[in-house]
C-alpha atoms as a PDB file:
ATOM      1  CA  UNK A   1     132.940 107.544  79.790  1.00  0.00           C
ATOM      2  CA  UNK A   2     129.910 110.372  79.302  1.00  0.00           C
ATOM      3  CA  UNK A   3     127.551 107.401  80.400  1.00  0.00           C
ATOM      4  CA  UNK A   4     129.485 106.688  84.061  1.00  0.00           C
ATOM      5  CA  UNK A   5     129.751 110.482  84.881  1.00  0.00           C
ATOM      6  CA  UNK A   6     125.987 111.284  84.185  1.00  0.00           C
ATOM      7  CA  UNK A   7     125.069 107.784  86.328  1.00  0.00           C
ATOM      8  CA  UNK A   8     127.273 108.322  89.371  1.00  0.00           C
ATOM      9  CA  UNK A   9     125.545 112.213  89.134  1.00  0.00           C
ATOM     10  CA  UNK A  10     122.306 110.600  89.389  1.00  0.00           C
ATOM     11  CA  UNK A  11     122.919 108.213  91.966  1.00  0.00           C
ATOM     12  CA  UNK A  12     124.367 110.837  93.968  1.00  0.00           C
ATOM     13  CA  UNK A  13     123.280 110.611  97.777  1.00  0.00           C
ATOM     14  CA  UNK A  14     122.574 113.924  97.753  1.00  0.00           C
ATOM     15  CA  UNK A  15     120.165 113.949  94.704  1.00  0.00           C
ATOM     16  CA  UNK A  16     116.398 113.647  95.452  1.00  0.00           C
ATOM     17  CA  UNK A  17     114.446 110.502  94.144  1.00  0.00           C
ATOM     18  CA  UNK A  18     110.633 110.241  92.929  1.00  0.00           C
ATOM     19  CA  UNK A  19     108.901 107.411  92.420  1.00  0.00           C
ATOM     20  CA  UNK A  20     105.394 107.551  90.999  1.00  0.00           C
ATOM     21  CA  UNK A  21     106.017 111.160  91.315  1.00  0.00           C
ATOM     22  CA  UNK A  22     105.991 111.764  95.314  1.00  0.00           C
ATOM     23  CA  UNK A  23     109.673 112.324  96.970  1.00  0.00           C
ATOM     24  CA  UNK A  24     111.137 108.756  98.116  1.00  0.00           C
ATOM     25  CA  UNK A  25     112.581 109.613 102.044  1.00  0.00           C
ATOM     26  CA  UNK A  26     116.160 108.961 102.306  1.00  0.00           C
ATOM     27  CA  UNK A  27     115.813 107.818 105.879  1.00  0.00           C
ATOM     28  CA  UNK A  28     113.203 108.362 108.810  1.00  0.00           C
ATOM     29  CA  UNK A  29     114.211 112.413 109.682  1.00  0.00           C
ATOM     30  CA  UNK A  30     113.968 113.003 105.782  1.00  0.00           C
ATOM     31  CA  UNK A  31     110.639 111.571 106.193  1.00  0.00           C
ATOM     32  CA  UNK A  32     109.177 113.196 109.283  1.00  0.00           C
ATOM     33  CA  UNK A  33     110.563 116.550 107.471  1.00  0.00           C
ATOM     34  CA  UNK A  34     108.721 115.937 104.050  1.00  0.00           C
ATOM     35  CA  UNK A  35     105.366 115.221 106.155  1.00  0.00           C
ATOM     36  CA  UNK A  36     106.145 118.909 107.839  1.00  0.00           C
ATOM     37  CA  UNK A  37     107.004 119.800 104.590  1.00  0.00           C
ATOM     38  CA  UNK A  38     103.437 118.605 103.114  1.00  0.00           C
ATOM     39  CA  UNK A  39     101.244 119.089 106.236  1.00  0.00           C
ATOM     40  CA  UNK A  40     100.440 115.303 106.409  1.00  0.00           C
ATOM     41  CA  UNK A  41     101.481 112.379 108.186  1.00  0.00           C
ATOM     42  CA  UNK A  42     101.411 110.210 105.613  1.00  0.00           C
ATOM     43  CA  UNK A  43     104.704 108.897 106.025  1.00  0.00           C
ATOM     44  CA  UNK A  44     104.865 108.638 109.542  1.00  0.00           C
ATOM     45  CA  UNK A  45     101.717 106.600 109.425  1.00  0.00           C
ATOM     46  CA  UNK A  46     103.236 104.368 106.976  1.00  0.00           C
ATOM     47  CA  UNK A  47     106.804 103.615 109.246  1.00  0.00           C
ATOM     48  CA  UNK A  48     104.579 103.115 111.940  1.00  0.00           C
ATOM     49  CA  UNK A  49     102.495 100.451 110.126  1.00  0.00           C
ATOM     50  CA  UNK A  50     105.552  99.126 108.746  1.00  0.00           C
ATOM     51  CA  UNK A  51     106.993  98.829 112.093  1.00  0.00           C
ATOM     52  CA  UNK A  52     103.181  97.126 113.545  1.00  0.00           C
ATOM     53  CA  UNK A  53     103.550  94.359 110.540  1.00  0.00           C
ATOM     54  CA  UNK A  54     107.347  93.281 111.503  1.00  0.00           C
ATOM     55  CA  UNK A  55     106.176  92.526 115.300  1.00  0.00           C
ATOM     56  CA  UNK A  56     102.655  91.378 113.983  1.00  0.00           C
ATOM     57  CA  UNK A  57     104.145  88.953 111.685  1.00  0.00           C
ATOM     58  CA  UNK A  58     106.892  87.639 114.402  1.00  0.00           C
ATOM     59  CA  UNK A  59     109.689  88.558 111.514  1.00  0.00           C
ATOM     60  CA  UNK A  60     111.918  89.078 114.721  1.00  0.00           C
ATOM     61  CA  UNK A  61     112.183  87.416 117.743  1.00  0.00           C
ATOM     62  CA  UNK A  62     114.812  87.626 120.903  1.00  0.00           C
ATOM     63  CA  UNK A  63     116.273  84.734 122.265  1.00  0.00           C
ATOM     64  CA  UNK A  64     117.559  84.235 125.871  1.00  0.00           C
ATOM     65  CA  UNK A  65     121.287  83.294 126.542  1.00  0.00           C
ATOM     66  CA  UNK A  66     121.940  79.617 124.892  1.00  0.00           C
ATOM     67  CA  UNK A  67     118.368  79.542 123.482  1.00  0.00           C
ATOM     68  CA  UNK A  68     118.158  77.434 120.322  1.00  0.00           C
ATOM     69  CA  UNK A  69     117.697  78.743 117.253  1.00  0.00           C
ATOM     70  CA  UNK A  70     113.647  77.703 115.687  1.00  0.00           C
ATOM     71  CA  UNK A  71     113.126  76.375 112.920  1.00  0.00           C
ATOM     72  CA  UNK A  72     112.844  78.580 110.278  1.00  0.00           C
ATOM     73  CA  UNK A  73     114.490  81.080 111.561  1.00  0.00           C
ATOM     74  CA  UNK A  74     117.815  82.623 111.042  1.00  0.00           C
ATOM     75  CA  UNK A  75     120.549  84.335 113.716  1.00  0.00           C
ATOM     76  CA  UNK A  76     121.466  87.978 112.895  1.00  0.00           C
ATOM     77  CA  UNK A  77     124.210  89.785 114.649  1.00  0.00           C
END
């Protein structure tokens, strides 16, 4: 019982998470507000290269109405 109350406190969405000892963003705003936070734009740079890698690597593409599906791919609502 002591061991599920101290987890769910930790896992809390409202608890702040480290990893490797810098602040893990819980979303985009958290991030752009840690960079202010810092004076960097370290992660800013890092959504944005993120971002650059999903188009450079063609991990999504649109089809037009009735297009076929390629091979390879998968269809995501």
């Amino acid at each position: 019982m002591e061991i599920t109350r101290v987890f769910k406190a930790s896992s809390s969405p409202t608890s702040i998470k480290y990893k490797f000892g810098i602040q893990v963003p819980k979303g985009i705003k958290n991030a752009i507000n840690l960079d202010k936070k810092n004076g960097n734009h370290l992660w800013e740079e890092a959504i944005k290269t993120e971002l650059k890698q999903l188009t450079d690597y063609q991990t999504f593409i649109v089809l037009d109405s009735g297009e076929d599906i390629p091979k390879g791919y998968q269809k995501i609502p």
